[in-house]
N, C-alpha and C. Protein backbone atom coordinates (compact mmCIF):
# COMPACT_ATOMS: atom_id res chain seq x y z
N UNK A 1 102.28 100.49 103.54
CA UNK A 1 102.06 99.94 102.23
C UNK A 1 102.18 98.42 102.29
N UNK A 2 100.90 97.94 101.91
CA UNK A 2 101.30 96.26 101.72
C UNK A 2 101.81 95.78 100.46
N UNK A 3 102.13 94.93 100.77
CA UNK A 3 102.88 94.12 99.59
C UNK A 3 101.72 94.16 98.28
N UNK A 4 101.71 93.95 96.83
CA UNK A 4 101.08 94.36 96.18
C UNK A 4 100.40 92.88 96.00
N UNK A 5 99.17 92.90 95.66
CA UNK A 5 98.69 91.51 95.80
C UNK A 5 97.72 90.94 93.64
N UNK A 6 97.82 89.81 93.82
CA UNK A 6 97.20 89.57 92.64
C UNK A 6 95.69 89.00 93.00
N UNK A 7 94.96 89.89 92.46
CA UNK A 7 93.59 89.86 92.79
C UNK A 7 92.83 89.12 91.88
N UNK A 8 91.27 88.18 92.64
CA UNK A 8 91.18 87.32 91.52
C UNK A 8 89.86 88.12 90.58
N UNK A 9 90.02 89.50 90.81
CA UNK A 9 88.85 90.51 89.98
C UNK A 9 88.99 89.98 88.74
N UNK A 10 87.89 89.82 87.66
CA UNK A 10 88.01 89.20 86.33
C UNK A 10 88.55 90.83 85.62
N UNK A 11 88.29 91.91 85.79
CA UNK A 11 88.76 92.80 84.92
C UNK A 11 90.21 92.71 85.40
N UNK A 12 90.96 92.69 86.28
CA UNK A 12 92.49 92.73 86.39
C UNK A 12 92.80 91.56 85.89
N UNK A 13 91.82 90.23 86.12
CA UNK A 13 92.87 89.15 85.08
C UNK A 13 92.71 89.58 83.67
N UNK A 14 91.80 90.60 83.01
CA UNK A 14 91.96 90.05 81.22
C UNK A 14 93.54 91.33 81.78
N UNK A 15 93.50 92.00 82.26
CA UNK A 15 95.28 93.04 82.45
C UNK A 15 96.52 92.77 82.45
N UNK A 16 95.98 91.20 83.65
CA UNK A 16 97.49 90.50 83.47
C UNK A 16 97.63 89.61 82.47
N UNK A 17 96.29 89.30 81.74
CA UNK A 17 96.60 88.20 80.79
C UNK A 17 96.57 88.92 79.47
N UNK A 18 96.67 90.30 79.32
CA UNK A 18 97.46 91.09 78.17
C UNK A 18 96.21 91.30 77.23
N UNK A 19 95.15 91.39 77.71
CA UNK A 19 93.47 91.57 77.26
C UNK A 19 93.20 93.11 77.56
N UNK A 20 93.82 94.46 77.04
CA UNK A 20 93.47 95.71 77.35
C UNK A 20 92.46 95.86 76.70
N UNK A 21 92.26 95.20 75.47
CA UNK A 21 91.27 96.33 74.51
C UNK A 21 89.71 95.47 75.43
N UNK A 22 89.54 94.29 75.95
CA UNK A 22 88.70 93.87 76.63
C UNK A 22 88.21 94.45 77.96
N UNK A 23 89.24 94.81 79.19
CA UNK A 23 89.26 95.56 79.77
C UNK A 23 88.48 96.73 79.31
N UNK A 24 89.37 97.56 78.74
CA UNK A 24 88.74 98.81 78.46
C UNK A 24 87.73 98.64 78.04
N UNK A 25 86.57 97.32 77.10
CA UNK A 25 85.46 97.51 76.98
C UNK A 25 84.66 97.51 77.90
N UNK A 26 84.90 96.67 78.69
CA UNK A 26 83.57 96.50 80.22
C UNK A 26 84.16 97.46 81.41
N UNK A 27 85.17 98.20 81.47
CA UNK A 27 85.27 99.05 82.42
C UNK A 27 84.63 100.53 81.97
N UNK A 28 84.59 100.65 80.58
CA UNK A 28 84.05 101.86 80.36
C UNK A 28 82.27 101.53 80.03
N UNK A 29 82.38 100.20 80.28
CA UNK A 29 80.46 100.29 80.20
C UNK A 29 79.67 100.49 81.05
N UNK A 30 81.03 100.07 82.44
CA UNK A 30 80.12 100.40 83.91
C UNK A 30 80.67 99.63 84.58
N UNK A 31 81.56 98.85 84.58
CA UNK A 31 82.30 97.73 85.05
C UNK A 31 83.03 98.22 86.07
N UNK A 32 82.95 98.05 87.48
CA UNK A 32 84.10 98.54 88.26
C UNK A 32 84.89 97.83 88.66
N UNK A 33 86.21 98.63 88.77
CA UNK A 33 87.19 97.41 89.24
C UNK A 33 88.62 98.37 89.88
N UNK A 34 88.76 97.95 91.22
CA UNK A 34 89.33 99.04 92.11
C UNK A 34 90.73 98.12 91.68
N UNK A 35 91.50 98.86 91.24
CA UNK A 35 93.10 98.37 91.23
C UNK A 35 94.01 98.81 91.88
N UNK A 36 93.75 99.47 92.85
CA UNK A 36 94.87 99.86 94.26
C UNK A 36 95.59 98.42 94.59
N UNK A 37 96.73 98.44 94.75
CA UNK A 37 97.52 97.80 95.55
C UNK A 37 97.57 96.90 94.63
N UNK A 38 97.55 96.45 93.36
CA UNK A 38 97.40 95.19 92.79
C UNK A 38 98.80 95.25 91.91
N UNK A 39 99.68 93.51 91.65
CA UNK A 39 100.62 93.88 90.76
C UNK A 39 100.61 93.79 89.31
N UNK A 40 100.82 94.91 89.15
CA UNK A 40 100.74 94.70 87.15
C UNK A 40 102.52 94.97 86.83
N UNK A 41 103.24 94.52 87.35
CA UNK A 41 104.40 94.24 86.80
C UNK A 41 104.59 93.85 85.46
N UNK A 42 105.17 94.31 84.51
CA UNK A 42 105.77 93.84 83.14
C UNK A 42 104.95 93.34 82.60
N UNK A 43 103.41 94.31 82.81
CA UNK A 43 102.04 93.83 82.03
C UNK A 43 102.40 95.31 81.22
N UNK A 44 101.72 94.54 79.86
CA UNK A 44 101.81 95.91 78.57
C UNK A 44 100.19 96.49 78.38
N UNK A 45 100.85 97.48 79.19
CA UNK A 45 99.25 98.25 79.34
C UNK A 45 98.90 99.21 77.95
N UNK A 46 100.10 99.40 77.15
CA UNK A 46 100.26 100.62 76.15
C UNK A 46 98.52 101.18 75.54
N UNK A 47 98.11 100.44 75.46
CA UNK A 47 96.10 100.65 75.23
C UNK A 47 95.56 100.87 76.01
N UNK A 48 95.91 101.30 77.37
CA UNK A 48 95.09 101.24 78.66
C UNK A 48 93.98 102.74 78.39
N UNK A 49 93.25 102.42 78.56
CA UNK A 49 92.37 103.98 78.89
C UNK A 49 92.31 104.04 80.80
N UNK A 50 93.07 104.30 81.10
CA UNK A 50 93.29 104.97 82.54
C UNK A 50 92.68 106.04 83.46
N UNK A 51 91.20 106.16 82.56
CA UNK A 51 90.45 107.65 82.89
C UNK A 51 90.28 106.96 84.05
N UNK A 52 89.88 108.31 85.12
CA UNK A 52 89.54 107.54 86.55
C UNK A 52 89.88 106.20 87.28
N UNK A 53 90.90 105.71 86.82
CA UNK A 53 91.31 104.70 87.27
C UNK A 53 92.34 104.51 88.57
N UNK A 54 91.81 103.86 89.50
CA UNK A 54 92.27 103.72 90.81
C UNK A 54 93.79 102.59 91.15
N UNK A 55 94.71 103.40 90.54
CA UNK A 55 96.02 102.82 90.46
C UNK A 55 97.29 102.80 91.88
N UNK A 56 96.46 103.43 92.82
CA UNK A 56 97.02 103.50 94.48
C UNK A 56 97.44 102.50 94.34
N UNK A 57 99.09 102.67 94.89
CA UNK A 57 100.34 101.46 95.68
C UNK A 57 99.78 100.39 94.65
N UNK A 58 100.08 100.46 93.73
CA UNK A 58 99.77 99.41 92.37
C UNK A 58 101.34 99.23 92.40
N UNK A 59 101.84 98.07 92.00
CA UNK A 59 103.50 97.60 91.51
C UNK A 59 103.51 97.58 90.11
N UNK A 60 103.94 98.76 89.46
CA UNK A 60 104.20 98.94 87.96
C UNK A 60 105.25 98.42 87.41
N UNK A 61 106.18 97.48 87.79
CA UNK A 61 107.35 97.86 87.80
C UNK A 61 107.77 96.74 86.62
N UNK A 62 108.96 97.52 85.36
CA UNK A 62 108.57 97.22 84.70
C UNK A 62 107.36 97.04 83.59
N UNK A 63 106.47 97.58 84.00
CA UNK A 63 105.26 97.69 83.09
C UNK A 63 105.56 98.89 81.66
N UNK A 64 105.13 98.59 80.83
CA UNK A 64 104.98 99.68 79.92
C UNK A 64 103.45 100.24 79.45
N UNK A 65 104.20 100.87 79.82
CA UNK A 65 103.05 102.35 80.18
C UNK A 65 103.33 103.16 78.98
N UNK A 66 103.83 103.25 77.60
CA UNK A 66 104.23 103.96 76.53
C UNK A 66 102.80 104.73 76.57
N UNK A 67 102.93 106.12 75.98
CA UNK A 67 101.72 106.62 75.54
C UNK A 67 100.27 106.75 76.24
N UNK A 68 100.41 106.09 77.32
CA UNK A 68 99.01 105.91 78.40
C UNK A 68 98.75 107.21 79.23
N UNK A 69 97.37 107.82 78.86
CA UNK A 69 97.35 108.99 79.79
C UNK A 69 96.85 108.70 80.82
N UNK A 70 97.48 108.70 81.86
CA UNK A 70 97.46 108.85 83.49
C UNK A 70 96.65 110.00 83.75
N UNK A 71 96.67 110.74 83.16
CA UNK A 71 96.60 112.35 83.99
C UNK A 71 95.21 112.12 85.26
N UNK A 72 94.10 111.33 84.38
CA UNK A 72 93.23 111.42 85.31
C UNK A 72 93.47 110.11 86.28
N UNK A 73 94.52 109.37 86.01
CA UNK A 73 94.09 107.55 87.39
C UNK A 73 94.51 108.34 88.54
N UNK A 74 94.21 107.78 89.36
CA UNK A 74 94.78 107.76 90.71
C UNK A 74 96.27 106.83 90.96
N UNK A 75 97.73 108.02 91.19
CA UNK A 75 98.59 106.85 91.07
C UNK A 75 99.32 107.46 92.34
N UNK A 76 98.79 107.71 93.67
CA UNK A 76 99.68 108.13 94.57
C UNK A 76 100.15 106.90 95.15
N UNK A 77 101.27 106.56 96.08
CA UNK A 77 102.04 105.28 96.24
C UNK A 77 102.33 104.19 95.27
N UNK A 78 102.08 104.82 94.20
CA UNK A 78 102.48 103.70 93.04
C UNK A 78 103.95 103.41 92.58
N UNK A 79 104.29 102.48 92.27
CA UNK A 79 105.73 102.73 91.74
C UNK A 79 106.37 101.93 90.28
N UNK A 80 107.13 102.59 89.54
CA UNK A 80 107.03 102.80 88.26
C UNK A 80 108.62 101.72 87.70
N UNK A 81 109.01 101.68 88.79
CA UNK A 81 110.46 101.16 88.70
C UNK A 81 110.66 100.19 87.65
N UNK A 82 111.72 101.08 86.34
CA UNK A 82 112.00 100.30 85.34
C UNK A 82 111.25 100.34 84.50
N UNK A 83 110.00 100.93 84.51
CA UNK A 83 108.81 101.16 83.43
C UNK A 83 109.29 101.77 82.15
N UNK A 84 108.13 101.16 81.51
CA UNK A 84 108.48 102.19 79.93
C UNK A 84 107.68 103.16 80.18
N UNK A 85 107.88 104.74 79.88
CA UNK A 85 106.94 105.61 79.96
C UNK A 85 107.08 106.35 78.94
N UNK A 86 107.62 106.17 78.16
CA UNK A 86 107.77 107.20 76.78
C UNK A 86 106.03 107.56 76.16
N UNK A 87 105.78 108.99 76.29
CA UNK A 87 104.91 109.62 76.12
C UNK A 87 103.82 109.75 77.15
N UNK A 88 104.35 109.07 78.06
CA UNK A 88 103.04 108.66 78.83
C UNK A 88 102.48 110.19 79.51
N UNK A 89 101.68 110.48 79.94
CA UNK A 89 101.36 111.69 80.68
C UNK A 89 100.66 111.42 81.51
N UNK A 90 101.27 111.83 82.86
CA UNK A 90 101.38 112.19 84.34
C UNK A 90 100.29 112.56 85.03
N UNK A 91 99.35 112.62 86.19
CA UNK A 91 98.76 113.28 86.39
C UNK A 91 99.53 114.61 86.72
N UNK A 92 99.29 115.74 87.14
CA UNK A 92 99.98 117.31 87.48
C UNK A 92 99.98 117.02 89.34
N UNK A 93 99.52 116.35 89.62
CA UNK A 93 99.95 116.52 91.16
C UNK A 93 101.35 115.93 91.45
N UNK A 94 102.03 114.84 90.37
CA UNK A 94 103.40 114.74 90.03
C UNK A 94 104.01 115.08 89.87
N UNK A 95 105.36 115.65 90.59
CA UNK A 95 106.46 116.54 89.93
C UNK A 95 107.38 115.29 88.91
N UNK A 96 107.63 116.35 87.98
CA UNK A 96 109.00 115.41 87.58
C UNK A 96 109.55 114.41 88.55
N UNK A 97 110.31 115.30 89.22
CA UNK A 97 111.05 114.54 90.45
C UNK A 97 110.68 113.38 90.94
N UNK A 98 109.52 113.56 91.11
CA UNK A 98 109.23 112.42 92.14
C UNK A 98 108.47 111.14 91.17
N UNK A 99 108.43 111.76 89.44
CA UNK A 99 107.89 110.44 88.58
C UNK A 99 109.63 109.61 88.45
N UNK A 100 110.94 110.56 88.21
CA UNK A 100 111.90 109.95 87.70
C UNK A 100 112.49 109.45 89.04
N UNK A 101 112.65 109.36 90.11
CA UNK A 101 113.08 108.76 91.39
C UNK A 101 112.42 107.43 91.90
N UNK A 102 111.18 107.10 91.28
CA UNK A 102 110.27 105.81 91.37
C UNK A 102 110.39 105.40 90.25
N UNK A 103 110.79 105.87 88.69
CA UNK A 103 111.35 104.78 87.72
C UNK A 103 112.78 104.65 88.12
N UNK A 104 113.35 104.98 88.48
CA UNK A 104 115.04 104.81 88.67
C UNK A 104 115.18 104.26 89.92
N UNK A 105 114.41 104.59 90.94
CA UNK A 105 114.88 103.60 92.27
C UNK A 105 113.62 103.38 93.13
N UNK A 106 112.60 102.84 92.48
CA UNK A 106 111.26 102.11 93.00
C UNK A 106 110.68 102.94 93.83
N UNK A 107 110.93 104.15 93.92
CA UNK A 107 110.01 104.73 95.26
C UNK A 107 108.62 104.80 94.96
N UNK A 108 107.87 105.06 95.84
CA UNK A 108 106.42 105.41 95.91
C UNK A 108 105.99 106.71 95.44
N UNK A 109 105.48 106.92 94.72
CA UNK A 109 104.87 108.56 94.35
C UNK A 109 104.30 109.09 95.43
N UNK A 110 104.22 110.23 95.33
CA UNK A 110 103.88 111.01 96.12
C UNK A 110 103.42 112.38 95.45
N UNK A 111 101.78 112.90 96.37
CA UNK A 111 101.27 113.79 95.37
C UNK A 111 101.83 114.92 96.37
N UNK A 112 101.74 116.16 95.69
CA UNK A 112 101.82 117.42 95.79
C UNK A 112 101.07 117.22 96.84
């Protein structure tokens, strides 16, 4: 796992610069934008539409994630440490376990 890097993709800057509802317009028009490995630390994603979204070894940490459905991103090696997740929903290849062990002590997810 490398260190998580800040990428100069224009859809991850409107993310870090707290622009979701923008994001979500040009990523769902056709806009791609691979966010593996990238840090969104103590970025407020709470609006994120996360369908198909490629969230591999991403640094969440701290991020709030309230209410954001995951189920479909891609979040294997991701880590959640300190996140807000209230309501959020999981993809199912997540156990409990292994979502509350990477908010409580930074680990990496890991799928089923």
């Amino acid at each position: 796992m490398a260190t998580p890097t800040i990428k100069n993709d224009p859809l991850y800057q409107l993310l870090r610069e707290g622009k979701v509802d923008q994001f979500n317009q040009q990523h769902n028009s056709g806009e791609a934008c691979d966010l593996s490995g990238t840090d969104l630390r103590s970025v407020d994603l709470r609006k994120l539409d996360a369908k198909n979204l490629n969230l591999k070894d991403c640094y969440l940490r701290q991020a709030d994630l309230r209410g954001v459905d995951l189920s479909e991103a891609n979040l294997e090696g991701a880590s959640i440490s300190g996140a807000k997740i209230s309501g959020a929903l999981f993809p199912k290849q997540l156990s409990p376990e292994e979502i509350n062990l990477s908010l409580v002590h930074g680990t990496r997810m890991r799928y089923r």
